[in-house]
N, C-alpha and C. Protein backbone atom coordinates (compact mmCIF):
# COMPACT_ATOMS: atom_id res chain seq x y z
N UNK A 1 2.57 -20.33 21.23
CA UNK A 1 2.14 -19.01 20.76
C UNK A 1 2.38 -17.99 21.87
N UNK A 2 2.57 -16.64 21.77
CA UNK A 2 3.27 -15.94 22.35
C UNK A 2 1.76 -15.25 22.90
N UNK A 3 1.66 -14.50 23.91
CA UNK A 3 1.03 -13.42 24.69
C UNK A 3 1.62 -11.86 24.74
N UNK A 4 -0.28 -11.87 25.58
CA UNK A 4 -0.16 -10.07 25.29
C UNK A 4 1.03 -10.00 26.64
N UNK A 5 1.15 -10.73 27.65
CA UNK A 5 1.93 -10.44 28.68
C UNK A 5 3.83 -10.89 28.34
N UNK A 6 3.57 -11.85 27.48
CA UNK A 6 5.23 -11.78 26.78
C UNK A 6 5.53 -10.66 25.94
N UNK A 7 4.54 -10.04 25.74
CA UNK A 7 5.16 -9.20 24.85
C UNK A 7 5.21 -7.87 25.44
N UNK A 8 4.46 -7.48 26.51
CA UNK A 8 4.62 -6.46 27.56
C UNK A 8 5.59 -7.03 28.07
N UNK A 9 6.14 -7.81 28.71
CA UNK A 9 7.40 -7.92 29.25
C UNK A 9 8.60 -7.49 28.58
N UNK A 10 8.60 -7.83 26.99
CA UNK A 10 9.90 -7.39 26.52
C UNK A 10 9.65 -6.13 26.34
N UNK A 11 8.28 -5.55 26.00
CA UNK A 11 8.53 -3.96 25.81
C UNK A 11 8.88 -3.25 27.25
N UNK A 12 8.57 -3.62 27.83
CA UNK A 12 9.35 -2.68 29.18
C UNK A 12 10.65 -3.59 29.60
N UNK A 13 11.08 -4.13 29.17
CA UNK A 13 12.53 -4.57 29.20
C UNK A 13 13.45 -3.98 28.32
N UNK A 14 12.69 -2.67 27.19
CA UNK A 14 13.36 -2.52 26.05
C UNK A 14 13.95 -2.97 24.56
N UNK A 15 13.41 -4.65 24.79
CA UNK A 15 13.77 -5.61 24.09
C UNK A 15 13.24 -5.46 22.72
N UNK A 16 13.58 -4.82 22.24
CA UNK A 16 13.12 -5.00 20.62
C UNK A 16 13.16 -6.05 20.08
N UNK A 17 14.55 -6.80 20.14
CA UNK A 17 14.70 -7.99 19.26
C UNK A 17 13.04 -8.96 19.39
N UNK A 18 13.26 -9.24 21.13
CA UNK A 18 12.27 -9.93 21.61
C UNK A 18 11.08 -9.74 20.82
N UNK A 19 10.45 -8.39 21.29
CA UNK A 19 9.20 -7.83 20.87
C UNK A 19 8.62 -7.93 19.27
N UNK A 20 9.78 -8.17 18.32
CA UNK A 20 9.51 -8.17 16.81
C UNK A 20 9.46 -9.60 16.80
N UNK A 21 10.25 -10.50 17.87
CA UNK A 21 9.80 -11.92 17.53
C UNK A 21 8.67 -12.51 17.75
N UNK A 22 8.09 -11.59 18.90
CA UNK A 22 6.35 -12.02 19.23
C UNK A 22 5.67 -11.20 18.50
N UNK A 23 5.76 -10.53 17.69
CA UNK A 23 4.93 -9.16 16.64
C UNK A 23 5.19 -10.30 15.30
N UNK A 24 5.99 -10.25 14.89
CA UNK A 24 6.27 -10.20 13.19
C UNK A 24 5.84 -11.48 12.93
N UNK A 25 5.38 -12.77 13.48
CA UNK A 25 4.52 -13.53 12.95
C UNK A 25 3.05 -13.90 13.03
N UNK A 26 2.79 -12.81 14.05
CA UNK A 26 1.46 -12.97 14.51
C UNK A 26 0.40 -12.76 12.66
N UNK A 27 0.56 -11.67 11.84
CA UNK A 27 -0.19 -11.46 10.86
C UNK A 27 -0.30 -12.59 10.02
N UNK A 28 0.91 -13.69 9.88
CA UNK A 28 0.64 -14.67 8.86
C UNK A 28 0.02 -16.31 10.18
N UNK A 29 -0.50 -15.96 11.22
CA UNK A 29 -1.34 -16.83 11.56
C UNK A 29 -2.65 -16.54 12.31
N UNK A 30 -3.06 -14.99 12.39
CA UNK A 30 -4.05 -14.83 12.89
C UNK A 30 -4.87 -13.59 11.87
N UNK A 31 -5.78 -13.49 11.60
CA UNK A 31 -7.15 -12.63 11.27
C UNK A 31 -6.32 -10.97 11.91
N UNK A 32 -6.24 -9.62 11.55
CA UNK A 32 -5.87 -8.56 11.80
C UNK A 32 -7.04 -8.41 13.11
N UNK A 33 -8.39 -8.39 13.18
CA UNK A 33 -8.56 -8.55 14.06
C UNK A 33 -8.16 -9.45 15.50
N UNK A 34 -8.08 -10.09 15.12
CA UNK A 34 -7.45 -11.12 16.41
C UNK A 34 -5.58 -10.75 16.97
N UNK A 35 -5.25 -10.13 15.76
CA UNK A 35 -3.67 -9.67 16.23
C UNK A 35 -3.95 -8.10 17.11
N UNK A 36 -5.14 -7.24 16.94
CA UNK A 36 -5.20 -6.31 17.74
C UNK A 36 -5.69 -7.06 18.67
N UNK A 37 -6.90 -7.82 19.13
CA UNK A 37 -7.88 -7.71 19.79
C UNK A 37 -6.93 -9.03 20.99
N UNK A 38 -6.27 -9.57 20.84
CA UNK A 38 -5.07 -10.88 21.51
C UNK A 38 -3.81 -10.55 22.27
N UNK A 39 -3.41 -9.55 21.28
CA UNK A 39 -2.19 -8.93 21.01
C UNK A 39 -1.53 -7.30 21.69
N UNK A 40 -2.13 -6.73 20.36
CA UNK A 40 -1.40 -5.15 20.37
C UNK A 40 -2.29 -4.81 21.52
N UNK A 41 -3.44 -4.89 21.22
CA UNK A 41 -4.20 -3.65 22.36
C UNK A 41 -4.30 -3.95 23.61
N UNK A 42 -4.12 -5.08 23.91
CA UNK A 42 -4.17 -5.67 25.48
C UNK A 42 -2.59 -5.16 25.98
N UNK A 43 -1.30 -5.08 25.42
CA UNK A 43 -0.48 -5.02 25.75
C UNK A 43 -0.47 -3.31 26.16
N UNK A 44 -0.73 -2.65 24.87
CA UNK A 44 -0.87 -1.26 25.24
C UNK A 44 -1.89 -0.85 26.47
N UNK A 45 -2.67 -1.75 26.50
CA UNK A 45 -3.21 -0.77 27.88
C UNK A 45 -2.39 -0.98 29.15
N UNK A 46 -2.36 -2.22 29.18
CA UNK A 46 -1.08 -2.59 30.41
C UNK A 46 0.04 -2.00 30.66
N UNK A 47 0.61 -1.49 29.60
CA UNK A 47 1.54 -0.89 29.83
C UNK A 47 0.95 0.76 29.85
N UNK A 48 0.29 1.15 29.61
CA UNK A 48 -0.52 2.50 30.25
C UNK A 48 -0.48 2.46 31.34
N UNK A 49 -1.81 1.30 31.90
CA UNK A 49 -2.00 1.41 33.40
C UNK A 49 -0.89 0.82 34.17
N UNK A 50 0.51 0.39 33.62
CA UNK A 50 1.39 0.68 34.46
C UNK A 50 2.03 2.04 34.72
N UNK A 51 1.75 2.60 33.48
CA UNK A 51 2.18 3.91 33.24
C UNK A 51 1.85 5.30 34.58
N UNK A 52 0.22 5.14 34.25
CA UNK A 52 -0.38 5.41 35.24
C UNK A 52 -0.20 5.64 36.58
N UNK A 53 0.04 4.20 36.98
CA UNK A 53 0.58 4.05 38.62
C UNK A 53 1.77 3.89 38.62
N UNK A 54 2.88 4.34 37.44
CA UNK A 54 4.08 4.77 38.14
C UNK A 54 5.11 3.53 38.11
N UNK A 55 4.11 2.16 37.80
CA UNK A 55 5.03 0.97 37.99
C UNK A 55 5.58 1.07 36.69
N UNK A 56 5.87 2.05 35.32
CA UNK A 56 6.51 1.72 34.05
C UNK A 56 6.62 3.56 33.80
N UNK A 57 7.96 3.62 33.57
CA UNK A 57 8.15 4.84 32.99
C UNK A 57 8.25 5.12 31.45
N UNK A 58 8.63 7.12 31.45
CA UNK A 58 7.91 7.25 30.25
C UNK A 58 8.72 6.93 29.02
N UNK A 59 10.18 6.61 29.25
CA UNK A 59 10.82 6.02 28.33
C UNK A 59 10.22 4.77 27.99
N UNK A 60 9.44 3.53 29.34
CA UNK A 60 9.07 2.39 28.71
C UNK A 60 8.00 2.62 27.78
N UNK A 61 6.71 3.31 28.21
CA UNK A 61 5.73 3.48 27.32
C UNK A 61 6.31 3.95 25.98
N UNK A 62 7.13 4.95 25.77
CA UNK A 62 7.58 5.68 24.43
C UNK A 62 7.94 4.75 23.95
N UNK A 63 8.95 3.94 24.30
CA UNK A 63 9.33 2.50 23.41
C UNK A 63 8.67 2.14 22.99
N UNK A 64 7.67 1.62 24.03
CA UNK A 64 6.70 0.41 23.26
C UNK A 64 5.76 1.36 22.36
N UNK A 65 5.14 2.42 22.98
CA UNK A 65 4.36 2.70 21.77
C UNK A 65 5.03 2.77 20.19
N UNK A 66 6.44 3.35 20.39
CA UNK A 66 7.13 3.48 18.83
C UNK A 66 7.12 2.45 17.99
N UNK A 67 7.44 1.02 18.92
CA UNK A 67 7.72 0.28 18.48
C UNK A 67 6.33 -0.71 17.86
N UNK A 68 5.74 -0.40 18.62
CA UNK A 68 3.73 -0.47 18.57
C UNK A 68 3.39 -0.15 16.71
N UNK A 69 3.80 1.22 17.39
CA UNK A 69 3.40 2.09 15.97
C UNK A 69 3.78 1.23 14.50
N UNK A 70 5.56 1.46 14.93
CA UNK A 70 6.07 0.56 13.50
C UNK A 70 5.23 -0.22 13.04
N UNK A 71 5.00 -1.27 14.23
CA UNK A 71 4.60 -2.12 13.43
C UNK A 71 2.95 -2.58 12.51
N UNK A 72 1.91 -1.87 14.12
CA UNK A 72 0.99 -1.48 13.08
C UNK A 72 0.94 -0.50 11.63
N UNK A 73 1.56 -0.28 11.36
CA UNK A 73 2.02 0.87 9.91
C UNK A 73 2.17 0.03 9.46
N UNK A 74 3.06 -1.16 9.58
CA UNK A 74 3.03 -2.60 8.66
C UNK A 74 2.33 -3.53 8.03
N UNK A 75 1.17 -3.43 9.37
CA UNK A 75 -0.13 -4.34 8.86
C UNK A 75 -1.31 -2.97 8.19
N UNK A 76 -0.79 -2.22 8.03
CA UNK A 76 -1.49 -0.54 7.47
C UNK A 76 -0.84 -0.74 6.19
N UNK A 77 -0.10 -1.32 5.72
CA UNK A 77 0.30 -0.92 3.88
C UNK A 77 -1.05 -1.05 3.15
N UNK A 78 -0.71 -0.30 2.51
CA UNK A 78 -1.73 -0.47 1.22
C UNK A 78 -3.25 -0.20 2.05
N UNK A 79 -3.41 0.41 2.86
CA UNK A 79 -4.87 0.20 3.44
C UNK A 79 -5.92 1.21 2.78
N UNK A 80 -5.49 2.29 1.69
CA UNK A 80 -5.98 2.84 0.89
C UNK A 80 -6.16 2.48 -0.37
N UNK A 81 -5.74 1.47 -0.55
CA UNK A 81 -6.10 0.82 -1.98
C UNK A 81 -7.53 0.04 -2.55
N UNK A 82 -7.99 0.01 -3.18
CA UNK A 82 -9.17 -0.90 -3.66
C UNK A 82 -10.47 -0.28 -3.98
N UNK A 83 -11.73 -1.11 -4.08
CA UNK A 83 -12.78 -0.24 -4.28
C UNK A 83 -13.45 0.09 -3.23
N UNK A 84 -13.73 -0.43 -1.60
CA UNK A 84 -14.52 -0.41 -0.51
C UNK A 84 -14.68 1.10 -0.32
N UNK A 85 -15.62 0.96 0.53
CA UNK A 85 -15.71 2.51 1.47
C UNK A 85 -14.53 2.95 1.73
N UNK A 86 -14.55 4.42 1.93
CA UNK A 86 -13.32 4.93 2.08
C UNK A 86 -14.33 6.09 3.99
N UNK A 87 -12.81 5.65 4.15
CA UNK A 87 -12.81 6.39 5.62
C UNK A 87 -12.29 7.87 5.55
N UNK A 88 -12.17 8.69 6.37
CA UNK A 88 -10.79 9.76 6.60
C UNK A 88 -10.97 9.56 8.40
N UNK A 89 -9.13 9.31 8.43
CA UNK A 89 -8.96 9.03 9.71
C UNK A 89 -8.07 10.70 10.60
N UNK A 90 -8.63 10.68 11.22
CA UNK A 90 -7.41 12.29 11.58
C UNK A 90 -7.56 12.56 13.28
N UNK A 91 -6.54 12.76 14.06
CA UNK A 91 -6.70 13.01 15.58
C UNK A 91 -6.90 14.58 15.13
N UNK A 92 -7.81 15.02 16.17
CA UNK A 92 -8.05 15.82 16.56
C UNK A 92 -6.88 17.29 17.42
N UNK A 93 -7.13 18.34 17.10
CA UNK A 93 -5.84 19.52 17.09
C UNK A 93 -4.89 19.02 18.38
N UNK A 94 -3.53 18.98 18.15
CA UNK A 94 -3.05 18.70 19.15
C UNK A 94 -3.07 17.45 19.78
N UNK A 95 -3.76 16.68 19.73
CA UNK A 95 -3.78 14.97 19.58
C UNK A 95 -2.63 14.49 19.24
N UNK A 96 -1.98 13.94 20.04
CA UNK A 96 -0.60 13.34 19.84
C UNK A 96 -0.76 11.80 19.69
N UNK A 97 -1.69 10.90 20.22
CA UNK A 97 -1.85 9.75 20.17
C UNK A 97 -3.04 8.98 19.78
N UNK A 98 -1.72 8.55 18.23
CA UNK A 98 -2.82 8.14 17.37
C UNK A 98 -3.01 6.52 17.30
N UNK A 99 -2.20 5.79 18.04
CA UNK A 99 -2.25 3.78 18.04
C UNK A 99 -3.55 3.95 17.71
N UNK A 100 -4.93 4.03 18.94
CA UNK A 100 -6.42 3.86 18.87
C UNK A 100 -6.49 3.56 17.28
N UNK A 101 -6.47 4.48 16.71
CA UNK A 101 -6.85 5.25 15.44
C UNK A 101 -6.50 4.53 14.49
N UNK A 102 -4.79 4.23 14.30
CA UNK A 102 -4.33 3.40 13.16
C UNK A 102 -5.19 1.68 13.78
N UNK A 103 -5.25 1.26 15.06
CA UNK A 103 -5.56 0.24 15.20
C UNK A 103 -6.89 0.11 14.57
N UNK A 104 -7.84 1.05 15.17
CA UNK A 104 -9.40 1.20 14.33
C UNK A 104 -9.19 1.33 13.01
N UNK A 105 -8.04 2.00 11.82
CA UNK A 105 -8.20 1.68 10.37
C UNK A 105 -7.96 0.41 10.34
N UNK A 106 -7.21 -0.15 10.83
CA UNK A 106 -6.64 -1.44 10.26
C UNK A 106 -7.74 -2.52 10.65
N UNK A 107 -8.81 -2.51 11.65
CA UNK A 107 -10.02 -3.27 11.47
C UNK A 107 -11.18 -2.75 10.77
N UNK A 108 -11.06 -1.30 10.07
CA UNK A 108 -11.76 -0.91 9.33
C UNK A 108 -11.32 -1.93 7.62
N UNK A 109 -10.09 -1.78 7.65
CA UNK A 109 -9.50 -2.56 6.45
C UNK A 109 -9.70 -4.05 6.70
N UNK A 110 -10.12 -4.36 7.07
CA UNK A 110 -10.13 -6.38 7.40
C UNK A 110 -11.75 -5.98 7.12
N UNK A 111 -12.37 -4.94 6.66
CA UNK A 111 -13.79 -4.87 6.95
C UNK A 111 -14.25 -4.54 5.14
N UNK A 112 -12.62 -4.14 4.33
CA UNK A 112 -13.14 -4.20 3.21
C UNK A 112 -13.22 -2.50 3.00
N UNK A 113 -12.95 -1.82 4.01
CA UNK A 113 -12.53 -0.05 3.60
C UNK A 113 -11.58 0.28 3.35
N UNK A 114 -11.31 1.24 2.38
CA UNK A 114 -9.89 1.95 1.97
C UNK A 114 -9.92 3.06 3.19
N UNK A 115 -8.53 3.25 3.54
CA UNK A 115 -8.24 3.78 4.51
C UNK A 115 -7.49 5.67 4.21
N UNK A 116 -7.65 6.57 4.37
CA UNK A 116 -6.97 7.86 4.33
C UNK A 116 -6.89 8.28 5.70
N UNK A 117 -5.23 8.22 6.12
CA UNK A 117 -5.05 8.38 7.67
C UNK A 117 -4.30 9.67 7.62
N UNK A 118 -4.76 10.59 7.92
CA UNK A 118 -3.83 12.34 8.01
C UNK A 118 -3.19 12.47 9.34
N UNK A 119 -3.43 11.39 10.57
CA UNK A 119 -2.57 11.48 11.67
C UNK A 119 -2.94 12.18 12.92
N UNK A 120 -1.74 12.30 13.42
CA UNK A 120 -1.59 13.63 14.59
C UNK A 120 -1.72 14.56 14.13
N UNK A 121 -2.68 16.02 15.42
CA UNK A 121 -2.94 17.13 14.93
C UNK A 121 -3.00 17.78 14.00
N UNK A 122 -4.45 17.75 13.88
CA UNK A 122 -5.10 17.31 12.46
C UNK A 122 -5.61 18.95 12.74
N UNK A 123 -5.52 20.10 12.33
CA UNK A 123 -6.44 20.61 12.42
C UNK A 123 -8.04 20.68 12.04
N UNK A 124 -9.12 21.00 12.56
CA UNK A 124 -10.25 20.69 11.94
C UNK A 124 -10.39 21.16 10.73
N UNK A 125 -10.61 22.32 10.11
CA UNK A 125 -10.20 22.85 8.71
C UNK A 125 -9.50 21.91 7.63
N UNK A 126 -8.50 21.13 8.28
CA UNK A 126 -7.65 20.37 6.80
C UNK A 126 -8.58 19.42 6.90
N UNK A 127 -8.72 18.69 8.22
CA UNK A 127 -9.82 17.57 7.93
C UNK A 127 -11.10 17.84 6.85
N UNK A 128 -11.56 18.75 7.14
CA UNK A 128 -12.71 19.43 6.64
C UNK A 128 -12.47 19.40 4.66
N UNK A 129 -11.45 20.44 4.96
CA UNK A 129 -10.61 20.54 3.33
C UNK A 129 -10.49 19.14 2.61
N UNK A 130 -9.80 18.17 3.27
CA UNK A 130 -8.93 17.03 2.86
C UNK A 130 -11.20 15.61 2.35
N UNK A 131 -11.96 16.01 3.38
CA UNK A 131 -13.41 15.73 3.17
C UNK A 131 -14.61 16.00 2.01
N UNK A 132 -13.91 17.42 2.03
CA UNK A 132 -14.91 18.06 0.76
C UNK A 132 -13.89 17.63 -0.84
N UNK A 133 -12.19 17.31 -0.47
CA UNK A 133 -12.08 16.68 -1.82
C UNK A 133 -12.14 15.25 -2.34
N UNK A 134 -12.35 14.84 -0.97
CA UNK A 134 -12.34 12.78 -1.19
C UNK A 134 -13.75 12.74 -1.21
N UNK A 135 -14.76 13.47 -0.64
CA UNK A 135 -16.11 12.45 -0.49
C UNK A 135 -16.08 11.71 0.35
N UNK A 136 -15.61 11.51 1.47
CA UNK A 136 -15.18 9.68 1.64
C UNK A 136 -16.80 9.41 2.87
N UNK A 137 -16.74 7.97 2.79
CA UNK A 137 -18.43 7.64 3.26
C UNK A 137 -18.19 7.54 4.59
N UNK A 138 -16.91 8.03 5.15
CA UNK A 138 -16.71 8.01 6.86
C UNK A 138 -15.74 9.05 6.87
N UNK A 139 -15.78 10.08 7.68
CA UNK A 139 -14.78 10.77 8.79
C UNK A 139 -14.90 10.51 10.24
N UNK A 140 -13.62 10.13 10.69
CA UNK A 140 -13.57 9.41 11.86
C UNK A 140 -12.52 10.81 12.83
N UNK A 141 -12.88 11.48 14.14
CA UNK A 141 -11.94 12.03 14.69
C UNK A 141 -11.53 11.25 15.85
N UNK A 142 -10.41 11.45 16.37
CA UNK A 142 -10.20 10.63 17.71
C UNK A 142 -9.52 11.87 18.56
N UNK A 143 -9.42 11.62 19.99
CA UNK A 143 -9.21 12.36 21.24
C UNK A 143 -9.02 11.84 21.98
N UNK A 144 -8.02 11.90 22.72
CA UNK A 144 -7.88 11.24 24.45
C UNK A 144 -7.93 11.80 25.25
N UNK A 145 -8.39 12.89 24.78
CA UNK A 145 -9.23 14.04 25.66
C UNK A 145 -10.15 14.81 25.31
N UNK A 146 -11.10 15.88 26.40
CA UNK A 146 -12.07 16.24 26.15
C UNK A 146 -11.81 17.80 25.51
N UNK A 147 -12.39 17.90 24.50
CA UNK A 147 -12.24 18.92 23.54
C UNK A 147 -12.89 20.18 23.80
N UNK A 148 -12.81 21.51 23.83
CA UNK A 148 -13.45 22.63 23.87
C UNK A 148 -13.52 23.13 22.30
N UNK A 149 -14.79 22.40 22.10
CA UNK A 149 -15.30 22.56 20.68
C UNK A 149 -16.90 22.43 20.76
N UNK A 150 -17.59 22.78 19.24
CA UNK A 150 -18.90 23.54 19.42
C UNK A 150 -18.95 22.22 18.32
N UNK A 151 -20.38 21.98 18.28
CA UNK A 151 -21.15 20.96 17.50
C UNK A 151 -20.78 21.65 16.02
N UNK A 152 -20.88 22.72 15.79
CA UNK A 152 -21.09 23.23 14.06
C UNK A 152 -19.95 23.22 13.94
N UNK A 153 -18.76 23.61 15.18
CA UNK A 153 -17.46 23.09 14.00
C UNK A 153 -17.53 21.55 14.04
N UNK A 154 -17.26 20.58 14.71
CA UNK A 154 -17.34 19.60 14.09
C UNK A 154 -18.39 19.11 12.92
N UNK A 155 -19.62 19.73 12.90
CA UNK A 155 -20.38 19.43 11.91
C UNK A 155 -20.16 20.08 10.77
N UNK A 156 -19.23 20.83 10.33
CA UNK A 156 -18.20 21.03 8.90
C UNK A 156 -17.17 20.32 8.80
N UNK A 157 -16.98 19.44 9.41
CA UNK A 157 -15.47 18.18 9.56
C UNK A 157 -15.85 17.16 8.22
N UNK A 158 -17.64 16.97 8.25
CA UNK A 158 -18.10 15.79 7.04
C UNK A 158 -18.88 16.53 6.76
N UNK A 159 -18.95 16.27 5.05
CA UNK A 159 -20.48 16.42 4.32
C UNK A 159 -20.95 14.60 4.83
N UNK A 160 -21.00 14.23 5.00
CA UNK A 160 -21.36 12.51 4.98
C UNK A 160 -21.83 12.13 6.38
N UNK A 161 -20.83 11.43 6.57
CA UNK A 161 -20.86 10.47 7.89
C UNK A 161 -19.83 10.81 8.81
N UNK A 162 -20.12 11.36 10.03
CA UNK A 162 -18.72 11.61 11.25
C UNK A 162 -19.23 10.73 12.13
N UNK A 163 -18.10 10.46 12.52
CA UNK A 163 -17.79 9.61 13.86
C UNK A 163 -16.75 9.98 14.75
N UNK A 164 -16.64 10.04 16.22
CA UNK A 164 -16.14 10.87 17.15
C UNK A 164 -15.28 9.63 17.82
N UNK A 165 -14.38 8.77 18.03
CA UNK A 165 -13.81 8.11 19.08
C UNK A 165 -12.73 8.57 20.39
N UNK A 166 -13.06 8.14 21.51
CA UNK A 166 -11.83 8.46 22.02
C UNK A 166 -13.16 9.28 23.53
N UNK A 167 -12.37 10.44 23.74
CA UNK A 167 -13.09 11.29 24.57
C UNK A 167 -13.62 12.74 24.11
N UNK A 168 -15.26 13.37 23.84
CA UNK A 168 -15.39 14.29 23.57
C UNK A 168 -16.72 14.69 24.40
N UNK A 169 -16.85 16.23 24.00
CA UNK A 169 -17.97 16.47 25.39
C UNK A 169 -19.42 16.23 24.34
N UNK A 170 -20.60 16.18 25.86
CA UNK A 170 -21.17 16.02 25.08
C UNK A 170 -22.08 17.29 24.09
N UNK A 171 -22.36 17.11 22.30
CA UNK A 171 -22.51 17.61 22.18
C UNK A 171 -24.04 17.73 21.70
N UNK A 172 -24.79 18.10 22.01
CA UNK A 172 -26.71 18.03 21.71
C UNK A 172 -26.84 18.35 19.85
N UNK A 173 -27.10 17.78 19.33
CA UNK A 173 -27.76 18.12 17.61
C UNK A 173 -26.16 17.77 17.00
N UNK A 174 -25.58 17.31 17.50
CA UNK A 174 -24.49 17.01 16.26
C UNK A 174 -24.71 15.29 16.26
N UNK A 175 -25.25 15.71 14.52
CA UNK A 175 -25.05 14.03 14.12
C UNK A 175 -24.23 13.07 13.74
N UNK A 176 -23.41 12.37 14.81
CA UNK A 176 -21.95 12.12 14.70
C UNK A 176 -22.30 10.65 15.45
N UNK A 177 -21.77 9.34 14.79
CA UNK A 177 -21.41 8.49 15.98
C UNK A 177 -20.40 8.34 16.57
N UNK A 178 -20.88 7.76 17.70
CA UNK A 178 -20.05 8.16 18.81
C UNK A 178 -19.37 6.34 19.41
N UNK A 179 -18.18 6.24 19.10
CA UNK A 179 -17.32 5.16 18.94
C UNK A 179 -17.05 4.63 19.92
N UNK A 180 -17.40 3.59 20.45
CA UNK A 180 -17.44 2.68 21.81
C UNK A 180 -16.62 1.53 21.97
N UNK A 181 -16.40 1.43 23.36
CA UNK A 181 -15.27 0.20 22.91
C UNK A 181 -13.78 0.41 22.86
N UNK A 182 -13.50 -1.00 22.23
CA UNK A 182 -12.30 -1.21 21.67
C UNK A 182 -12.20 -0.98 20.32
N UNK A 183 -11.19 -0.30 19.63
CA UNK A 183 -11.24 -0.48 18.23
C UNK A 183 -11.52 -1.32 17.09
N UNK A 184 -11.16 -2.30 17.47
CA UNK A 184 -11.65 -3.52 16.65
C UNK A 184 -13.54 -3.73 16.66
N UNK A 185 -14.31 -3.50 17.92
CA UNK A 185 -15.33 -3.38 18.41
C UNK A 185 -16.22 -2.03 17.60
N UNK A 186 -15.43 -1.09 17.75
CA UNK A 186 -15.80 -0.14 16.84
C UNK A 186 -15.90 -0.06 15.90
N UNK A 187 -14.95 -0.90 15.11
CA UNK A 187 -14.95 -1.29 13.71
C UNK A 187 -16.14 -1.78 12.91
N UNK A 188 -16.18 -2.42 14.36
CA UNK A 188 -17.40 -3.43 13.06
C UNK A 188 -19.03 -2.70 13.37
N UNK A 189 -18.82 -2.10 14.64
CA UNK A 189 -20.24 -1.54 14.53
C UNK A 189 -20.06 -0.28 13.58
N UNK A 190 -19.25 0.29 12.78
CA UNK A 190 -19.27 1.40 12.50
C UNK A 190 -19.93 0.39 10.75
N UNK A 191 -18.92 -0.14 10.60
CA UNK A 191 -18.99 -1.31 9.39
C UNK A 191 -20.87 -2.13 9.20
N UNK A 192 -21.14 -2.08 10.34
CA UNK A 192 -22.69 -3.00 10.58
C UNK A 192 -23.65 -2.48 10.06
């Protein structure tokens, strides 16, 4: 069985072929949780914090994340279908990086939720808009950074349930949970 470190190796080697051969069978022998929580997300941080210190450049990260992406979108089909809770997933304005996010629907979906993912730079307003016409029993924002935003706009983001992941400041009287962890980790406490 293949590793999170074989498979960081071929992504900063560029190796696609490689990388789809340690990706594309992992879903038909492990739980979606266990393919993030083994797999995808251990590799992505490694290759960050190589990122970080310079030991992996930004062509390697862009690879791998693209190639990241693909393939979680794969184990993402259909993640809006059925009767479960329904989420709304959306990064926050200008938010370019959304893996966290699709990784957190896709253990939201192993949890039995229909998934509505609106993406990168989301403005708050469509979120808001896209909320008041689904109903849905979760809005989820994400950030990988700290936001210059006021509690009442985010508290028009849900009539329901918000939840904040990622990095945001803190904000006093907004009733929002606040997403800890790893995604998969988040999942289930959001799910609990």
């Amino acid at each position: 069985m293949s590793s999170a470190a074989d498979l960081v190796d071929a992504l900063l080697a560029f190796d696609a072929e490689r990388a789809h051969a340690l990706l594309d069978p992992l879903p038909g022998r492990s739980t979606p949780d266990a393919v993030l929580a083994e797999h995808v997300l251990p590799a992505l941080r490694e290759i960050g914090d190589r990122w970080e210190h310079g030991d992996a450049s930004v062509a390697q990260e862009h690879f791998a994340s693209n190639l990241l992406r693909t393939f979680l979108l794969g184990l993402a089909k259909h993640w809006d279908l059925g009767s479960g809770r329904r989420a709304l997933l959306a990064c926050a304005p200008n938010e370019l990086h959304d893996l966290p996010l699709i990784a957190f629907g896709i253990a939201l979906r192993s949890r039995g939720w229909r998934i509505l993912f609106l993406g990168v730079d989301t403005p708050y307003e469509t979120t808001a808009a896209a909320a008041r016409a689904l109903d849905p029993d979760l809005v989820v924002l994400s950030s990988s950074v700290e936001r210059d935003v006021t509690a009442a706009e985010l508290a028009r983001v849900a009539a329901r349930r918000l939840a904040l992941g990622g990095v945001w400041p803190d904000l006093p009287g907004l009733d929002a949970d606040i997403l800890r962890g790893d995604p998969v980790s988040a999942a289930a406490a959001v799910s609990g």
